[in-house]
N, C-alpha and C. Protein backbone atom coordinates (compact mmCIF):
# COMPACT_ATOMS: atom_id res chain seq x y z
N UNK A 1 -21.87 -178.41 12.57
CA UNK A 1 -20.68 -178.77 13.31
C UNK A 1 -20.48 -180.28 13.25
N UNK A 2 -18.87 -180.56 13.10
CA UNK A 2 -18.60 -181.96 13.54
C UNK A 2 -18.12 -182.60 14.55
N UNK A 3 -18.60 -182.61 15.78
CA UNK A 3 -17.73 -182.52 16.94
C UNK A 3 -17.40 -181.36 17.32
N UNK A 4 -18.14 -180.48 17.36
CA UNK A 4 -18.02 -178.93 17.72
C UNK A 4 -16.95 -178.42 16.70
N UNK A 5 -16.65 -178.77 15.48
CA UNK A 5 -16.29 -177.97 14.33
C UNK A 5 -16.59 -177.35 13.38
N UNK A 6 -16.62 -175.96 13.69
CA UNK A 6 -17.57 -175.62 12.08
C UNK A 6 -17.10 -176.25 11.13
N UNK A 7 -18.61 -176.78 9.98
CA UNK A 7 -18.09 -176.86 9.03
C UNK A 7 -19.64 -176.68 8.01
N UNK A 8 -18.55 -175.89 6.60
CA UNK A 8 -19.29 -175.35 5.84
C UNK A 8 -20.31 -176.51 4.89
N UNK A 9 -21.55 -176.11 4.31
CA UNK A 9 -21.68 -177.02 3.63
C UNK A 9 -21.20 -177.67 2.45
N UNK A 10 -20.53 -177.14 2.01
CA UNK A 10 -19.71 -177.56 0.82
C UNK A 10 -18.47 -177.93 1.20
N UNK A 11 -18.46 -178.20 2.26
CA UNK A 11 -16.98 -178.76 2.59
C UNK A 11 -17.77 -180.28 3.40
N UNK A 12 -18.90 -180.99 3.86
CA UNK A 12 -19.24 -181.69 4.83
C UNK A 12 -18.78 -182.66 4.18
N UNK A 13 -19.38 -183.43 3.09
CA UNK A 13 -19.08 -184.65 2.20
C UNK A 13 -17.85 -185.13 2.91
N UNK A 14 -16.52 -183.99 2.52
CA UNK A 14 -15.15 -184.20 2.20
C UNK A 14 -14.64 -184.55 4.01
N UNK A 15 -15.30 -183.96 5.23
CA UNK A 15 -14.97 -184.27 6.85
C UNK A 15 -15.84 -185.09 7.05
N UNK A 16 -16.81 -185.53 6.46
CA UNK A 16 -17.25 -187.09 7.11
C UNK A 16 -16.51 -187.86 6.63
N UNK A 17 -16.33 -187.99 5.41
CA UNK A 17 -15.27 -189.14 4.53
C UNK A 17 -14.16 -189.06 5.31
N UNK A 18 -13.42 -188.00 6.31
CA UNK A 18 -12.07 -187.81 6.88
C UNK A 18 -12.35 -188.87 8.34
N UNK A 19 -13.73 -188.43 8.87
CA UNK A 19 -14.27 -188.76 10.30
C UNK A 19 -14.08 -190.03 10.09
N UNK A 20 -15.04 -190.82 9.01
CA UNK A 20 -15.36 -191.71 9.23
C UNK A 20 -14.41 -193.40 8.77
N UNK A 21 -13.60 -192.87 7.71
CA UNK A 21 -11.90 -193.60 7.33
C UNK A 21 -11.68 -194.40 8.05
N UNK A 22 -11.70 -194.56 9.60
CA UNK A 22 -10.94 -195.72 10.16
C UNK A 22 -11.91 -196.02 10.71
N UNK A 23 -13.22 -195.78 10.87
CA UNK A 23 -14.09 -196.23 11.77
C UNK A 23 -15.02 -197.47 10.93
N UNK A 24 -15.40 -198.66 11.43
CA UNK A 24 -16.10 -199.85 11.40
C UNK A 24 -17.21 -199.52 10.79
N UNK A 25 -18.07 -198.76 12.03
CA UNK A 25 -19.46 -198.35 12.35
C UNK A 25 -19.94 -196.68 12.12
N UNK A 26 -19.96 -196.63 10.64
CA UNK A 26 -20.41 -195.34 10.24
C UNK A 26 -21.47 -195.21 10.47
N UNK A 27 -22.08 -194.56 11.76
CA UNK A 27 -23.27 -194.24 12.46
C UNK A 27 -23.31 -192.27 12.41
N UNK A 28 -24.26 -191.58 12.05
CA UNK A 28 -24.47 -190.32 12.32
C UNK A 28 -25.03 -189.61 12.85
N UNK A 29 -25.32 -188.94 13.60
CA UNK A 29 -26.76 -188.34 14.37
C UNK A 29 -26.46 -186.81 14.32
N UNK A 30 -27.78 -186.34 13.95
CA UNK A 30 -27.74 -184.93 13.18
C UNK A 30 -28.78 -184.85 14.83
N UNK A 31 -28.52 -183.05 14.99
CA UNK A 31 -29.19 -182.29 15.87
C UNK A 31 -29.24 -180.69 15.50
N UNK A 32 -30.34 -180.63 14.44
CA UNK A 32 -30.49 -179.25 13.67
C UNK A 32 -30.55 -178.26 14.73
N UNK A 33 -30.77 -177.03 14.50
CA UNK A 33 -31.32 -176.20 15.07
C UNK A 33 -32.88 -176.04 14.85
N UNK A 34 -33.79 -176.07 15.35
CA UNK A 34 -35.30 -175.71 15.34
C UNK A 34 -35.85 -174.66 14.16
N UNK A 35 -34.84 -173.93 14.24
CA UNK A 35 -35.01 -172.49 13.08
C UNK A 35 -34.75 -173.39 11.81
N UNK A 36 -34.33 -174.33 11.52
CA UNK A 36 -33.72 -174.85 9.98
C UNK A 36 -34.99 -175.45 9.29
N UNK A 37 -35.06 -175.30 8.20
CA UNK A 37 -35.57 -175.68 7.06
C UNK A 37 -35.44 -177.01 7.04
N UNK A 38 -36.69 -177.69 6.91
CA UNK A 38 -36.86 -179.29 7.00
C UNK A 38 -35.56 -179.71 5.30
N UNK A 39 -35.59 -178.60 4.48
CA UNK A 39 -34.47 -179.30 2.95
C UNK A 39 -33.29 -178.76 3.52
N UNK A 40 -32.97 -178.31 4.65
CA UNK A 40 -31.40 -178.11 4.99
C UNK A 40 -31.34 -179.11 5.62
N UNK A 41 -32.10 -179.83 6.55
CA UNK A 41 -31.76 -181.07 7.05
C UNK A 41 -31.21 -182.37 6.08
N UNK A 42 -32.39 -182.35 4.98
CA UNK A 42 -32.48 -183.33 4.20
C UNK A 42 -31.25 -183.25 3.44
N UNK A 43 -30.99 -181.94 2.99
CA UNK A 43 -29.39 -181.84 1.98
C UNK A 43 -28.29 -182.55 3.12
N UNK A 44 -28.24 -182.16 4.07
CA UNK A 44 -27.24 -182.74 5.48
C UNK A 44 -27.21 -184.38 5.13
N UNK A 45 -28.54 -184.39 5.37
CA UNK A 45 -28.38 -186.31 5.10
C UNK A 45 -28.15 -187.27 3.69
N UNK A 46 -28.27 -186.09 2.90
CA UNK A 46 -27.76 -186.73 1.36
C UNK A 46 -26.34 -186.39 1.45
N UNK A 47 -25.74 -185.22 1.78
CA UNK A 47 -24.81 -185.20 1.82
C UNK A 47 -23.25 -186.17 2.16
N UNK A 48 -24.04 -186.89 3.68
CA UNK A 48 -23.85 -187.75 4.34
C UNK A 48 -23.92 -189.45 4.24
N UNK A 49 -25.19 -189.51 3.43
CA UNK A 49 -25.14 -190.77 2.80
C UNK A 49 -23.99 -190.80 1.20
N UNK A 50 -23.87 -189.68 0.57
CA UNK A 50 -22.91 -189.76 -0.07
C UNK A 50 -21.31 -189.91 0.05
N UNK A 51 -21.26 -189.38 1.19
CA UNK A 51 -19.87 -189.44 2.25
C UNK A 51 -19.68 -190.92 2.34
N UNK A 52 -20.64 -191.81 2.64
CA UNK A 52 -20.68 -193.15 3.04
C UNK A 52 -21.45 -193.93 4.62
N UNK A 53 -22.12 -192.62 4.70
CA UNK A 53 -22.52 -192.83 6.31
C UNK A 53 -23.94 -193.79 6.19
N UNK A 54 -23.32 -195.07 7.32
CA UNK A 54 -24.20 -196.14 7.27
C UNK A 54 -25.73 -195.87 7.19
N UNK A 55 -25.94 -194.94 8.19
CA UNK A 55 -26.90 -194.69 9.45
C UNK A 55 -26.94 -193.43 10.10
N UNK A 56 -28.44 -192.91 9.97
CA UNK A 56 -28.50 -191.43 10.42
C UNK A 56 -29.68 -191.36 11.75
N UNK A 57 -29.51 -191.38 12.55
CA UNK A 57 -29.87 -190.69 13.37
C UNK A 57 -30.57 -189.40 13.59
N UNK A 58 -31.75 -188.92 14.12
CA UNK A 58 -32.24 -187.22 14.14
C UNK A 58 -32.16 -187.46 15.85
N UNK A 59 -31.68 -186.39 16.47
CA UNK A 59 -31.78 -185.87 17.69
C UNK A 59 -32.85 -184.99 17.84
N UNK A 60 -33.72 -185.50 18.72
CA UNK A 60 -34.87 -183.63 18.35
C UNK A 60 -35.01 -183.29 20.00
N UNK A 61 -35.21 -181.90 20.60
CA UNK A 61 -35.19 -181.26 21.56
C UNK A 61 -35.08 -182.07 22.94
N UNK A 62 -36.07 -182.97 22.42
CA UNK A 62 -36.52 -184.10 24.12
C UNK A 62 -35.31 -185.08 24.53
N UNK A 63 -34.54 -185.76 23.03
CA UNK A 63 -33.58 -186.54 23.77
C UNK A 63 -32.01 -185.91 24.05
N UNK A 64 -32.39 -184.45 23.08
CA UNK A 64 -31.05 -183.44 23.60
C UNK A 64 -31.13 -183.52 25.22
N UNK A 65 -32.40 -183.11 25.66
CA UNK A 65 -32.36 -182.55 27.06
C UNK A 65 -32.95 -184.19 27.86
N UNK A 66 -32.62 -184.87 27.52
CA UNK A 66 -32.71 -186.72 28.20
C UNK A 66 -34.03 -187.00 28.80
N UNK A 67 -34.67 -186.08 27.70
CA UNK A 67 -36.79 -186.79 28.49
C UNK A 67 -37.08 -187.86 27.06
């Protein structure tokens, strides 16, 4: 999801490049699901650095829930 939008993987490249167009500070922060494959993450963040995204971020369970 991008902002609570599905989106497929073969379409991500093409909605970050849309997201990120007027913005300064191409910052990203990924928050997998637990069930995912450590190379579905990793394709996410190549994906993303190819898009143009400065900076990636991982969210993992503890700072979802603010411990």
């Amino acid at each position: 999801k991008i902002n609570q939008k599905e989106v497929e993987l073969r379409f991500l490249g093409n909605e970050l490049q849309e997201v990120f167009k007027t913005r300064n500070e191409r910052t990203m922060f990924v928050q997998a699901d637990p069930e995912l494959l450590y190379k579905d993450v990793v394709e996410v963040i190549d994906v993303a650095k190819g898009a143009g995204v400065d900076k990636i971020g991982l969210m993992t369970e503890q700072i979802s829930a603010g411990k």
